[in-house]
PDB file of N, CA and C in Angstrom:
ATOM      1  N   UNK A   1     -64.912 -10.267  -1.864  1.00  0.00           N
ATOM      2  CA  UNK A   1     -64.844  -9.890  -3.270  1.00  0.00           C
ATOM      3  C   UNK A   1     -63.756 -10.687  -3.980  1.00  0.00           C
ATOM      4  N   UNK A   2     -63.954 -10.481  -5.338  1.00  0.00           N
ATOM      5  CA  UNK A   2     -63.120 -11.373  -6.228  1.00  0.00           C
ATOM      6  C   UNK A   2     -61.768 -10.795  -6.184  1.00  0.00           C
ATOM      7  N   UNK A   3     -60.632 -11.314  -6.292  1.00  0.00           N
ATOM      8  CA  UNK A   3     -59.196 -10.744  -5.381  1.00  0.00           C
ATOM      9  C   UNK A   3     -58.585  -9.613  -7.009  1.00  0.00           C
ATOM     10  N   UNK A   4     -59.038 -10.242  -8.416  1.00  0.00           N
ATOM     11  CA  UNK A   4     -58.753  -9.516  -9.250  1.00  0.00           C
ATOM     12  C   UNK A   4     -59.453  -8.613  -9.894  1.00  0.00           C
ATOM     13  N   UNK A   5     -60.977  -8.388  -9.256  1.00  0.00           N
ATOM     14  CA  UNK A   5     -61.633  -7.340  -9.018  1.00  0.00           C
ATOM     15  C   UNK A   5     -61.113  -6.335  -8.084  1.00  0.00           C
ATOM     16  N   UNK A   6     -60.706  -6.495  -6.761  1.00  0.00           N
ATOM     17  CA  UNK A   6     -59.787  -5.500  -5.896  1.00  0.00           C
ATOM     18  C   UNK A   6     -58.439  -4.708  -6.791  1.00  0.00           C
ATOM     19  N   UNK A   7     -58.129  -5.874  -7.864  1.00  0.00           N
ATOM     20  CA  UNK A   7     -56.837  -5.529  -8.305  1.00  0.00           C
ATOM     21  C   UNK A   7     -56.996  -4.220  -9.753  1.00  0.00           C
ATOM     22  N   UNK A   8     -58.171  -4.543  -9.857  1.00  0.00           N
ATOM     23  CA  UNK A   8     -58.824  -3.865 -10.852  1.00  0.00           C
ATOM     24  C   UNK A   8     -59.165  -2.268 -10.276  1.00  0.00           C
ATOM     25  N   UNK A   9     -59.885  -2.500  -9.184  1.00  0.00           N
ATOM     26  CA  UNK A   9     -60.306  -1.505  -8.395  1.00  0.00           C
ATOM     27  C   UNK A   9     -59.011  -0.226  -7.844  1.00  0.00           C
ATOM     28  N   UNK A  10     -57.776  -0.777  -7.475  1.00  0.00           N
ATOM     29  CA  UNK A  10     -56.815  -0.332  -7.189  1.00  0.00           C
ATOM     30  C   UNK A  10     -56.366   0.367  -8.193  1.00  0.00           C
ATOM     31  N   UNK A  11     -56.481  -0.701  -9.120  1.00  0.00           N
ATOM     32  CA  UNK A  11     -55.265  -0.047 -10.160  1.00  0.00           C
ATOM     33  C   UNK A  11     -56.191   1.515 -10.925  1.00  0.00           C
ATOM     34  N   UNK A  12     -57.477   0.958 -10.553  1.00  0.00           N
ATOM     35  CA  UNK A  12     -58.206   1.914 -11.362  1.00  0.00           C
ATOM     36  C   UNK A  12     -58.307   3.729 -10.400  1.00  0.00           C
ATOM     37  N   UNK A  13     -58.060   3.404  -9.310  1.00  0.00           N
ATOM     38  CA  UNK A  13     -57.836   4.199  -8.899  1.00  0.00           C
ATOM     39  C   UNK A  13     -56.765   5.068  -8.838  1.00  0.00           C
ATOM     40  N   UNK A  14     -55.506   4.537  -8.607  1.00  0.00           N
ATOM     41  CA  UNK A  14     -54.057   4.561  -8.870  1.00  0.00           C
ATOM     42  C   UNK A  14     -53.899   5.786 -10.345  1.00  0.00           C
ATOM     43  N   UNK A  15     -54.550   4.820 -11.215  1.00  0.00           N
ATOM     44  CA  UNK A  15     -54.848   5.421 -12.723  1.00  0.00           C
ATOM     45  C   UNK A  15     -55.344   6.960 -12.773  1.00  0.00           C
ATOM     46  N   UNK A  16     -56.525   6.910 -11.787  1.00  0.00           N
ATOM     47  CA  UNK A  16     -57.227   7.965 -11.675  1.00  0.00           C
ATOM     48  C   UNK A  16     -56.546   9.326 -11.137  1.00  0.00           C
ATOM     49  N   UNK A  17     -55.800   9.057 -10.026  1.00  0.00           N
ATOM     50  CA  UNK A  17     -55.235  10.124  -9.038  1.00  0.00           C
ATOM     51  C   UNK A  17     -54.266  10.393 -10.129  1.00  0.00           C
ATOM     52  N   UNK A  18     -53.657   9.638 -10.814  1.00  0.00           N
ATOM     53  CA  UNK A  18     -52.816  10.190 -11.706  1.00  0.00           C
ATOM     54  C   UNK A  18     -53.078  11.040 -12.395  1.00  0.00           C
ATOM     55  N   UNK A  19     -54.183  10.963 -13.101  1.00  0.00           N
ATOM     56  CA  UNK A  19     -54.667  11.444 -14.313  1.00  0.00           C
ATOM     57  C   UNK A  19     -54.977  13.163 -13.507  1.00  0.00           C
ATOM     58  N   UNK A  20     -55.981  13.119 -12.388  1.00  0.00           N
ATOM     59  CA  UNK A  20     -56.050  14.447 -11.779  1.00  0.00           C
ATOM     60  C   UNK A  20     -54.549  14.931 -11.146  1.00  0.00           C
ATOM     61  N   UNK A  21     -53.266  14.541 -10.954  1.00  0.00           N
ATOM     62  CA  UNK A  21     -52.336  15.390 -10.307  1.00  0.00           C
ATOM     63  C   UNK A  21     -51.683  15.866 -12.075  1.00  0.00           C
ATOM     64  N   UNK A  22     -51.580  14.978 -12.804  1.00  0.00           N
ATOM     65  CA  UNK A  22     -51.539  16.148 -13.999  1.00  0.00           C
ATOM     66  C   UNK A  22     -52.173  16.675 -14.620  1.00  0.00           C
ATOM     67  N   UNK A  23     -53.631  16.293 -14.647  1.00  0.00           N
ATOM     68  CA  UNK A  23     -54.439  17.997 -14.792  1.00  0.00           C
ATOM     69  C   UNK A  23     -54.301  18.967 -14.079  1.00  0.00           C
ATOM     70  N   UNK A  24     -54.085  18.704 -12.164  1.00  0.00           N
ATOM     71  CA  UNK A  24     -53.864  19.908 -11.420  1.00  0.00           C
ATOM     72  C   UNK A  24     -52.592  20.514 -12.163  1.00  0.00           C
ATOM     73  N   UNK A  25     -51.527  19.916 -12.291  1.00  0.00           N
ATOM     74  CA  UNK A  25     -50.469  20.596 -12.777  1.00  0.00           C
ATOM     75  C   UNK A  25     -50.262  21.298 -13.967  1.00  0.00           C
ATOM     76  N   UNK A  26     -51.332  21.173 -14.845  1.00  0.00           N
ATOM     77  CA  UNK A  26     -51.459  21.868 -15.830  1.00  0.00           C
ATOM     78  C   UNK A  26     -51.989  23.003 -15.727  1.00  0.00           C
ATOM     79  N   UNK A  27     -53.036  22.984 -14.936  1.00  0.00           N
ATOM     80  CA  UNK A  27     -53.549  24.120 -14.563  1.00  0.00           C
ATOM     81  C   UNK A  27     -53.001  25.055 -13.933  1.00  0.00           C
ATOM     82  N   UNK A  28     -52.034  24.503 -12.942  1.00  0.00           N
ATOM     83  CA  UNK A  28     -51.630  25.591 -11.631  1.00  0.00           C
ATOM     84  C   UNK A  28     -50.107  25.848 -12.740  1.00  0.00           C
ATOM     85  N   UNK A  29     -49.604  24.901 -13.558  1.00  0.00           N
ATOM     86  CA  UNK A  29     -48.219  25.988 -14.391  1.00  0.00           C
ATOM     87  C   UNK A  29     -49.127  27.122 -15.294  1.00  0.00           C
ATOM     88  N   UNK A  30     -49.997  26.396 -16.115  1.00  0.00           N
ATOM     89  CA  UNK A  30     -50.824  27.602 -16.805  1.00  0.00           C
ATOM     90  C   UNK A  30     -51.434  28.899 -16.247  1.00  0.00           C
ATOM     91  N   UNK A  31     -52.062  28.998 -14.863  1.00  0.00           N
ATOM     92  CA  UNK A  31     -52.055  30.077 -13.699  1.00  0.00           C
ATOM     93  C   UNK A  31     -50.358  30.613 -13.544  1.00  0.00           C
ATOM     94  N   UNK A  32     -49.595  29.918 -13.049  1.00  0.00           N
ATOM     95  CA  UNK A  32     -47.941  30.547 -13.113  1.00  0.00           C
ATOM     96  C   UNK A  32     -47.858  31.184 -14.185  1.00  0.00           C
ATOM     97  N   UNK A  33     -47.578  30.701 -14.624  1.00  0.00           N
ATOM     98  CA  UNK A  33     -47.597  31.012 -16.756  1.00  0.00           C
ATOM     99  C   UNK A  33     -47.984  33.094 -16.553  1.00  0.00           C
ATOM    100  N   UNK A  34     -49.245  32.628 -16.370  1.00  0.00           N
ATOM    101  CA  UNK A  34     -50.180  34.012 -16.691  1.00  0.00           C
ATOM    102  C   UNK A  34     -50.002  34.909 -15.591  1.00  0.00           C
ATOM    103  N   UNK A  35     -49.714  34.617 -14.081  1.00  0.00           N
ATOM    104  CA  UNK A  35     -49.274  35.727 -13.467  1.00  0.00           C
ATOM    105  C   UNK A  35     -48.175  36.224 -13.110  1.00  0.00           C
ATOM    106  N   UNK A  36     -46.945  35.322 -13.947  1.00  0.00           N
ATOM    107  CA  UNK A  36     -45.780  36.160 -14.126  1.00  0.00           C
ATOM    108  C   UNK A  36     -45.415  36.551 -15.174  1.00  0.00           C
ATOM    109  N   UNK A  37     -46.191  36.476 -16.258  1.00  0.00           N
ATOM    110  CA  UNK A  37     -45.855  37.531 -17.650  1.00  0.00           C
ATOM    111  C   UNK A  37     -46.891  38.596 -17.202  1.00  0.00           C
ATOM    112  N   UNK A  38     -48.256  38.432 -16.334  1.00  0.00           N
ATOM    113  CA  UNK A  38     -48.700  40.091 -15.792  1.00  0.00           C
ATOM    114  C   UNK A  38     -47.644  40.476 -14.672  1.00  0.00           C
ATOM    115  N   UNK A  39     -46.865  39.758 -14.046  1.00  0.00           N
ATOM    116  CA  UNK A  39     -45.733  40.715 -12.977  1.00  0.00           C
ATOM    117  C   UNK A  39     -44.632  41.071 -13.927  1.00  0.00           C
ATOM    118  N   UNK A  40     -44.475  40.354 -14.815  1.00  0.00           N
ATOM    119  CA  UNK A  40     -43.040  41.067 -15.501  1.00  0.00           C
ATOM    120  C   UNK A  40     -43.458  42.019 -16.054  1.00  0.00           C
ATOM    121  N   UNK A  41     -44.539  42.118 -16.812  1.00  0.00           N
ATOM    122  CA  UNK A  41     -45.034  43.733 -17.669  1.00  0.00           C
ATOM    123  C   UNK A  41     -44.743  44.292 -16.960  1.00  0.00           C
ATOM    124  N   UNK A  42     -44.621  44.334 -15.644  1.00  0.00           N
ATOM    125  CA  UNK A  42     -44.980  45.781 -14.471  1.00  0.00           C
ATOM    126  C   UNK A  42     -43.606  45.831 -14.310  1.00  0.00           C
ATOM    127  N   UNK A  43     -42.658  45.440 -14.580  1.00  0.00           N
ATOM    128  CA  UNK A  43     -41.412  45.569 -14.037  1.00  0.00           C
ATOM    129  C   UNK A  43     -40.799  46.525 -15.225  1.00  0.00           C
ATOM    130  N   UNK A  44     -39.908  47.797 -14.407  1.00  0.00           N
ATOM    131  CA  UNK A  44     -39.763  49.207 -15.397  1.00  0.00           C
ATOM    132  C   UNK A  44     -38.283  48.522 -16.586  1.00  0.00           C
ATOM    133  N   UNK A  45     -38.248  48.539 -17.261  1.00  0.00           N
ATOM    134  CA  UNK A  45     -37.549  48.338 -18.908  1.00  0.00           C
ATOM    135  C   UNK A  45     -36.522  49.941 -18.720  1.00  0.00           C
ATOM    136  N   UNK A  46     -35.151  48.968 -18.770  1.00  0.00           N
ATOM    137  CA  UNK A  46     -33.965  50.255 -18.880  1.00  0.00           C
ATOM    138  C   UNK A  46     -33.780  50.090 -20.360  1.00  0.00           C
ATOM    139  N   UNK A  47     -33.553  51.594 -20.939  1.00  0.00           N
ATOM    140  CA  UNK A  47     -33.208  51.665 -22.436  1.00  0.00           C
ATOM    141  C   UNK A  47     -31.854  51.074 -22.243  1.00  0.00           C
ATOM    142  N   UNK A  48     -31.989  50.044 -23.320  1.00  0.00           N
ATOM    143  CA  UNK A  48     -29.702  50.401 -23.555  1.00  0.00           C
ATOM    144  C   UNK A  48     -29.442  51.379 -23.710  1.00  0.00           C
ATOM    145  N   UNK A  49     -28.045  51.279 -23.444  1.00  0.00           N
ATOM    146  CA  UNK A  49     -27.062  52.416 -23.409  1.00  0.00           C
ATOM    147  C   UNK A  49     -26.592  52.916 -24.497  1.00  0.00           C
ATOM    148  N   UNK A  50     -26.233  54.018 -24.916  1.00  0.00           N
ATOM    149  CA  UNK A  50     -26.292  53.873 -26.182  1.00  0.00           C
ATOM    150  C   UNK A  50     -24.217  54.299 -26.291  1.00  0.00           C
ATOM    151  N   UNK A  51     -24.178  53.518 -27.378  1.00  0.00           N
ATOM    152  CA  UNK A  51     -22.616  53.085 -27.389  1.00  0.00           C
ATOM    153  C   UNK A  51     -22.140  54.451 -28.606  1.00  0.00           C
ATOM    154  N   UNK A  52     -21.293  55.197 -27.882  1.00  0.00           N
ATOM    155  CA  UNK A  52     -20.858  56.030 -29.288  1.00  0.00           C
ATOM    156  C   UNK A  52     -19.623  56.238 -29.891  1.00  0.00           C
ATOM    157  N   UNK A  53     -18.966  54.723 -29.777  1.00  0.00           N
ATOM    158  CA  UNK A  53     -17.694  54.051 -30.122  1.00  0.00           C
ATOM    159  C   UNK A  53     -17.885  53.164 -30.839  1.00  0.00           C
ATOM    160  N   UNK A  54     -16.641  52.828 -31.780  1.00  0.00           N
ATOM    161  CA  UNK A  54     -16.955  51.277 -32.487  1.00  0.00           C
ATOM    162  C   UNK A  54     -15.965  50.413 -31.354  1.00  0.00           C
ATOM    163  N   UNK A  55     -15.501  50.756 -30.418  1.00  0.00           N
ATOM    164  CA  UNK A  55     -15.046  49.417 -29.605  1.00  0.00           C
ATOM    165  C   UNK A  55     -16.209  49.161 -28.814  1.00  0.00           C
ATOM    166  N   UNK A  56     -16.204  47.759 -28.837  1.00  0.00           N
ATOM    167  CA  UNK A  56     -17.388  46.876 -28.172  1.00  0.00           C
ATOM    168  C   UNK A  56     -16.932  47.215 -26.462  1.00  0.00           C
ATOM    169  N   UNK A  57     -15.960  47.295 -25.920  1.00  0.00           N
ATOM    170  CA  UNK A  57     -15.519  47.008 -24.525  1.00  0.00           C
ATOM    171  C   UNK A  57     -15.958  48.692 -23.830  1.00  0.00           C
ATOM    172  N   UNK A  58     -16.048  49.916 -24.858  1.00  0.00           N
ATOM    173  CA  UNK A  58     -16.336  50.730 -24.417  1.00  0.00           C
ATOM    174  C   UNK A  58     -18.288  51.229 -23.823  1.00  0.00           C
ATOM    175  N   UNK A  59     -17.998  50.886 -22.828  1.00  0.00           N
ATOM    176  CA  UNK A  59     -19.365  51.791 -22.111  1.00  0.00           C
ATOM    177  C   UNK A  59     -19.104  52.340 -20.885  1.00  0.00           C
ATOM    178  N   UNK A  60     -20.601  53.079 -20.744  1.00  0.00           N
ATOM    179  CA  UNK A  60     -20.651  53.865 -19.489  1.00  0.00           C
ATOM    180  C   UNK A  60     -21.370  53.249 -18.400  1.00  0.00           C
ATOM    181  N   UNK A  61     -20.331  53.440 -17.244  1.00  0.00           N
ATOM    182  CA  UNK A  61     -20.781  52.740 -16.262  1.00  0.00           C
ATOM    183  C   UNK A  61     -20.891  53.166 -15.309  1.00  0.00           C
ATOM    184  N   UNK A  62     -21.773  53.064 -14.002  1.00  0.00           N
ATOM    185  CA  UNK A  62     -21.793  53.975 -12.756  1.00  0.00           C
ATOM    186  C   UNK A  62     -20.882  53.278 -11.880  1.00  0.00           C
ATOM    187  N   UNK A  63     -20.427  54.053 -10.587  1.00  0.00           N
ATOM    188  CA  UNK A  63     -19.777  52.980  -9.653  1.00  0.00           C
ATOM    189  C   UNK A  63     -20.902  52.181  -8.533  1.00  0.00           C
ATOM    190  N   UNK A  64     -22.088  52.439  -8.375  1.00  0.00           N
ATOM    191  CA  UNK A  64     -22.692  51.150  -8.098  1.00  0.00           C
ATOM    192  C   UNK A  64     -22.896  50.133  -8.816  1.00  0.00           C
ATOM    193  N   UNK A  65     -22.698  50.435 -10.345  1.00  0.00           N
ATOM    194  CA  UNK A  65     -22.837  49.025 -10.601  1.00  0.00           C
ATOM    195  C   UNK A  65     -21.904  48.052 -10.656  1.00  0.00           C
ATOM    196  N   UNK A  66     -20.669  48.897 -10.828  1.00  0.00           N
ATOM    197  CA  UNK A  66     -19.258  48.386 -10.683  1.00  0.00           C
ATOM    198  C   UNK A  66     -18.996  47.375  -8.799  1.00  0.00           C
ATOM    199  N   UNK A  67     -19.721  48.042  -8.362  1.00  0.00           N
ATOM    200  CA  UNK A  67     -19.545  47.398  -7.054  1.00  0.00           C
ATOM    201  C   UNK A  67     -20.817  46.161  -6.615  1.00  0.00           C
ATOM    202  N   UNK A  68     -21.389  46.658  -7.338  1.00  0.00           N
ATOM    203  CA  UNK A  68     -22.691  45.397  -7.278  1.00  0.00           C
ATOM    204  C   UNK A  68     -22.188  44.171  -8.005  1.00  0.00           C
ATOM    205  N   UNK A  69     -21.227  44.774  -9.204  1.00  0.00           N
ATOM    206  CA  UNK A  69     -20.960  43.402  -9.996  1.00  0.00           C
ATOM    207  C   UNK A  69     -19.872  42.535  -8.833  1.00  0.00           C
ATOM    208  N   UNK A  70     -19.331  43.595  -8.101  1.00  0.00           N
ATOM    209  CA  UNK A  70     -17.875  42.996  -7.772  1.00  0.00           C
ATOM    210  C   UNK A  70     -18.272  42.339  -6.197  1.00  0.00           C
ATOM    211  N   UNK A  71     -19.518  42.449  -5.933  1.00  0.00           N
ATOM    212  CA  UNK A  71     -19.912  42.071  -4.638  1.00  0.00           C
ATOM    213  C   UNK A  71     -20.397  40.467  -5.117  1.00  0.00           C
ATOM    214  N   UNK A  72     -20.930  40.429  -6.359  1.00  0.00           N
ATOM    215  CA  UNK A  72     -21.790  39.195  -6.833  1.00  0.00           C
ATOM    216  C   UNK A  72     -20.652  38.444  -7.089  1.00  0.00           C
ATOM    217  N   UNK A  73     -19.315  38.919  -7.686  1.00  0.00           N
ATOM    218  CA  UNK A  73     -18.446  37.869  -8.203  1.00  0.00           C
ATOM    219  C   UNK A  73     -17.613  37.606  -6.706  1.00  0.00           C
ATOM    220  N   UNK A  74     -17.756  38.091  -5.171  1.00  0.00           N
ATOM    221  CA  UNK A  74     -16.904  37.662  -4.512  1.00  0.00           C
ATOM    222  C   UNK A  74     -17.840  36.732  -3.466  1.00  0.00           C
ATOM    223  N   UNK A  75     -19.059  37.030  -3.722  1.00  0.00           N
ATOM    224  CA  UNK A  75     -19.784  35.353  -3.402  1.00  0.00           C
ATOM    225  C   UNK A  75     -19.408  34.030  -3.589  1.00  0.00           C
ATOM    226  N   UNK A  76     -19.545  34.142  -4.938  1.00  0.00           N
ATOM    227  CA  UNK A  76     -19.063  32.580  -5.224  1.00  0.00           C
ATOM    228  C   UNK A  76     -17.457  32.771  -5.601  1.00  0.00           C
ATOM    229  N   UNK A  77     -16.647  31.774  -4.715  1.00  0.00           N
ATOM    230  CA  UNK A  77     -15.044  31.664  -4.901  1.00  0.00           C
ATOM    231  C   UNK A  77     -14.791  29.950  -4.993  1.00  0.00           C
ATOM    232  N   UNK A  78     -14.275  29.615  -6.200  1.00  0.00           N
ATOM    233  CA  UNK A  78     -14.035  27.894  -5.966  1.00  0.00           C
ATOM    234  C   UNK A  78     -12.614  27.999  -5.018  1.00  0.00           C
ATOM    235  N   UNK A  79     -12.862  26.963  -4.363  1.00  0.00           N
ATOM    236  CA  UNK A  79     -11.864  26.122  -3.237  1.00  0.00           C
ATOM    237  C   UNK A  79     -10.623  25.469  -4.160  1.00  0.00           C
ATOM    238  N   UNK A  80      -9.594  26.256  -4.063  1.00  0.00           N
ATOM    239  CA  UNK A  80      -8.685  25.137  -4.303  1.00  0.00           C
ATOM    240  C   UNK A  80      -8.276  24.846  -3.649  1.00  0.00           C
ATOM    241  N   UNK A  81      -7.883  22.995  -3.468  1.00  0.00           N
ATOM    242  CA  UNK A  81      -7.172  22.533  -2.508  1.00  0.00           C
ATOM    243  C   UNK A  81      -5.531  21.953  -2.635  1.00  0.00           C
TER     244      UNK A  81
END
């Protein structure tokens, strides 16, 4: 075969696979897309709290959450050297 017919052939292919890995990807984020706004609906919604102070720093808090926060902030510690 003609060597810039092969080159044609390649490239046209090359072209092609392209063109289908971003249609697949459109499709499979648009599937993502749609079955995690149906998993988040399902996930239960806490009312805020309702604040009955004008200081902003005042709320009510349980002590698990106080300890959940304080478990998350002693994960990450920067290194000083």
């Amino acid at each position: 075969m003609n060597p810039k017919l092969n080159k044609l052939i390649t490239l046209m292919l090359i072209l092609g696979t392209f063109v289908f890995v971003m249609e697949v990807e459109d499709r499979v984020s648009a599937f993502a897309k749609k079955e995690l706004s149906k998993w988040a609906s399902m996930l239960p919604v806490k009312p805020e709290p309702e604040i009955k102070s004008l200081n902003p720093y005042d709320h009510d808090i349980s002590l698990i959450q106080v300890i959940l926060i304080d478990s998350a902030d002693n994960k990450v510690r920067p290194v000083h050297n």
